[in-house]
Protein backbone atom coordinates (compact mmCIF):
# COMPACT_ATOMS: atom_id res chain seq x y z
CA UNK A 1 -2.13 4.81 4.07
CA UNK A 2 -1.68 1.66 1.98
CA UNK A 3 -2.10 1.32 -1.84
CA UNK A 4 -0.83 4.82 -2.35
CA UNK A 5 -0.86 5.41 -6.47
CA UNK A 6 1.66 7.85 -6.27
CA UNK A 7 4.18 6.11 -4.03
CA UNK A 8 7.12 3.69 -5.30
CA UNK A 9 5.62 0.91 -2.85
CA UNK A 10 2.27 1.25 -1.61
CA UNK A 11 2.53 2.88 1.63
CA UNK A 12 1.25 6.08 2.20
CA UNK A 13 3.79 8.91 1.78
CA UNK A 14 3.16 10.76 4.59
CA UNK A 15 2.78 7.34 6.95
CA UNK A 16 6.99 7.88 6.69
CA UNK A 17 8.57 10.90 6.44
CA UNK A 18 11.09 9.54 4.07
CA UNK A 19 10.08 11.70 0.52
CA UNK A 20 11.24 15.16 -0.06
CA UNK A 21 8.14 16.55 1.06
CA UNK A 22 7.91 15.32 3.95
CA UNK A 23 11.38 15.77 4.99
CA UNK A 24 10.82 19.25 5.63
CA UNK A 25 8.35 18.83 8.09
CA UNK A 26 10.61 17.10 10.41
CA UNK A 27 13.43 17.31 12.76
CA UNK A 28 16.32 14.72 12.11
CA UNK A 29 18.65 13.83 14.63
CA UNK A 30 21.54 10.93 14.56
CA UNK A 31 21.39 8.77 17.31
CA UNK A 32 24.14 6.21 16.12
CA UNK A 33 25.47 3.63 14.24
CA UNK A 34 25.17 -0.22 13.95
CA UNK A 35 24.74 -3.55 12.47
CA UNK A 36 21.76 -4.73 10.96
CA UNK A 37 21.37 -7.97 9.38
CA UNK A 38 25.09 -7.88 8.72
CA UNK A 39 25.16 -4.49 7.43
CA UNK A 40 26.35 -0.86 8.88
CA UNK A 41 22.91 1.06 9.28
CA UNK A 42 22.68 4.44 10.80
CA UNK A 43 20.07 5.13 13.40
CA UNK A 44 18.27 8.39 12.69
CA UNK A 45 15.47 9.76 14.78
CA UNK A 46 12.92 12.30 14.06
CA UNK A 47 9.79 14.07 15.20
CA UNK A 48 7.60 16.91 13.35
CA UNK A 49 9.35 20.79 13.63
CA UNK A 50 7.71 22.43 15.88
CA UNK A 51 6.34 25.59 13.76
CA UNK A 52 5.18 22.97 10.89
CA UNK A 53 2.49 21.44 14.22
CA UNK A 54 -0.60 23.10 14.15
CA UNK A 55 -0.80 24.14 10.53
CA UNK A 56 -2.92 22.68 7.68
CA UNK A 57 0.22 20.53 6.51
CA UNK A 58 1.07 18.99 9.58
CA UNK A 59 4.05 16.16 10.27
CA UNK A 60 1.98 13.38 12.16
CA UNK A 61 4.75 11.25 13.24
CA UNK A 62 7.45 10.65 15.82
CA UNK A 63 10.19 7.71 15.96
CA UNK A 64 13.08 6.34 14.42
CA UNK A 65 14.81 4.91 11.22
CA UNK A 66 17.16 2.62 10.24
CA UNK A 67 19.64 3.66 7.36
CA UNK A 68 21.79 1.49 5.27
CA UNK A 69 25.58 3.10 5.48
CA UNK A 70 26.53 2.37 1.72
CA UNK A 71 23.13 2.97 0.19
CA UNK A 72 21.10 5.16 2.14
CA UNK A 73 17.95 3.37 1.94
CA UNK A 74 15.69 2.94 4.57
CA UNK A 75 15.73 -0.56 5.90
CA UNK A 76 13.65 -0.49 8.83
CA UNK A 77 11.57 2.47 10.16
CA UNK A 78 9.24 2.95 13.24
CA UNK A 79 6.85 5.36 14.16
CA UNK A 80 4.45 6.69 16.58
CA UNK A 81 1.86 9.21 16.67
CA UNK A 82 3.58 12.54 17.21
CA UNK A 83 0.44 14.72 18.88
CA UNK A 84 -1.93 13.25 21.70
CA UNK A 85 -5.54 13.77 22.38
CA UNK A 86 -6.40 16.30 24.20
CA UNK A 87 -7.53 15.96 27.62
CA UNK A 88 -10.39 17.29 27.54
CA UNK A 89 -11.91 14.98 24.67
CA UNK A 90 -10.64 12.16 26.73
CA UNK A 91 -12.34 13.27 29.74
CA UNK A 92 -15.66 14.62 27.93
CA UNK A 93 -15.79 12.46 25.21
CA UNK A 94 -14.45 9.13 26.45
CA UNK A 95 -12.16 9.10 23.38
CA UNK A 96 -8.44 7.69 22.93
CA UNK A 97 -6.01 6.42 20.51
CA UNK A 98 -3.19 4.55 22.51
CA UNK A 99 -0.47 3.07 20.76
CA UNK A 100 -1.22 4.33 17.45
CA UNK A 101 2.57 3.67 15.13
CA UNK A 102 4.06 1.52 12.29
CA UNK A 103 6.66 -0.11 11.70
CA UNK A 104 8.05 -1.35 7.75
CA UNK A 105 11.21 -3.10 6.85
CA UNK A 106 12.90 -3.27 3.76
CA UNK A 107 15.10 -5.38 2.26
CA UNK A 108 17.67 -4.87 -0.99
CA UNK A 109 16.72 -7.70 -3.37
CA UNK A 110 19.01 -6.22 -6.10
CA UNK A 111 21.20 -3.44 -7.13
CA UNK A 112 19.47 -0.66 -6.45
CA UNK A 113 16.01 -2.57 -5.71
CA UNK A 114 15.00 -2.48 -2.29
CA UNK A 115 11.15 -3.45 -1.14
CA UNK A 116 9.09 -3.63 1.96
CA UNK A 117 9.11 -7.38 3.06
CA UNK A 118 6.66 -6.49 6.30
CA UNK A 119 4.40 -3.51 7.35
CA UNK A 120 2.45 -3.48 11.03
CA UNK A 121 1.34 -1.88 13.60
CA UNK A 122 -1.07 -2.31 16.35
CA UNK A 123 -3.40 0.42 18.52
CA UNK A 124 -6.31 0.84 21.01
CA UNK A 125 -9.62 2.86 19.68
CA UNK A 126 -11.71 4.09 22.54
CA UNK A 127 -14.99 6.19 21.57
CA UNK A 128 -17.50 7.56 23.03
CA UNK A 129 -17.18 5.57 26.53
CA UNK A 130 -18.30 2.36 25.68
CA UNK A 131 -16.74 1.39 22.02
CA UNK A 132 -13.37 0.31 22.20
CA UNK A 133 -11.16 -2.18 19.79
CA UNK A 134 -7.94 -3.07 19.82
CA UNK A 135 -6.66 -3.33 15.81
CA UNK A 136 -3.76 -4.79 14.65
CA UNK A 137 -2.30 -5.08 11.52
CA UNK A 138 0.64 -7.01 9.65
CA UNK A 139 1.67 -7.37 6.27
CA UNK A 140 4.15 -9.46 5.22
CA UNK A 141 5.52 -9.68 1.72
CA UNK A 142 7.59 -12.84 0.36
CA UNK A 143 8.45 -14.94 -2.33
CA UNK A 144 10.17 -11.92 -4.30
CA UNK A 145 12.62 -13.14 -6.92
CA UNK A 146 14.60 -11.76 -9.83
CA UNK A 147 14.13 -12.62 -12.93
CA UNK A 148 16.50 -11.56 -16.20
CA UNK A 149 15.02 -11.13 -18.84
CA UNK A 150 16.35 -11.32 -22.75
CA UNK A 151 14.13 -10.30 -25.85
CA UNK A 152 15.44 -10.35 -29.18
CA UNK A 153 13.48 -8.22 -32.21
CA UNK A 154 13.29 -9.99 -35.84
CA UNK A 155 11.51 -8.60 -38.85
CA UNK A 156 10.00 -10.43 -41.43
CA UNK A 157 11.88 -10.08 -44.78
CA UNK A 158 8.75 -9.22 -47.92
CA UNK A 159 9.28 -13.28 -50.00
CA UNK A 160 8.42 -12.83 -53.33
């Protein structure tokens, strides 16, 4: 989920179904429109297309996203586990995952440049009857400036 090589910032690519890929796993649906830290955002919801469930490639998620109007970048997304456990490994196993989601914001720190600034989540892990956690997790990143950056290249003239 986190320190994904092949993603542009670390979080999993299919924790979000935000890349191409995962895109067409999913059902979109616009809820609305409306302001977000003084900026018009579109609200889109989604959840995994039915036929895509039960196959090898399945969509895991369910929830909603935050859009920027003029950019169309993500700038706040939430999620929730799409499926449930089945009853029957509740009941016979005395396992559960409650609450299992995410949640990441973005922010735009430059043309074009837009970054998570805080990842979290929090769930309940029962197993087995008597094991059972509660796990949270938050992330928050900060401190992010730009910097400009000029370089000049001079060669060295042969003296002789």
């Amino acid at each position: 989920m986190l320190n994904d090589q092949k993603s542009r910032d670390g979080l999993g690519q299919d924790l979000f179904p935000l890349t191409a890929v995962e895109q067409r796993k999913y059902d979109f649906r616009l809820v609305g429109t409306e302001l977000y830290r003084d900026r018009s955002a579109y609200r889109v919801a989604f959840q995994p297309k039915p036929h895509v469930r039960d196959s090898e490639d399945e969509a895991s998620w369910k929830g909603e996203a935050l859009i920027d109007a003029a950019e169309y970048q993500p700038v706040r997304l939430e999620t929730s586990l799409a499926g449930k456990i089945p009853a029957l490994v509740k009941v016979l196993l005395g396992t559960d995952i409650k609450g299992l989601g995410f949640s990441v914001t973005y922010r735009k720190f430059a043309d074009g440049v837009w970054f998570p600034v805080s990842y979290g989540g929090e769930f309940e892990v029962r197993g087995l009857f008597f094991y059972k956690r509660k796990i949270s997790v938050s992330m928050r990143n900060s401190d992010f400036r730009k910097t400009d950056v000029n370089s000049t290249v001079v060669y060295a003239t042969d003296v002789h």
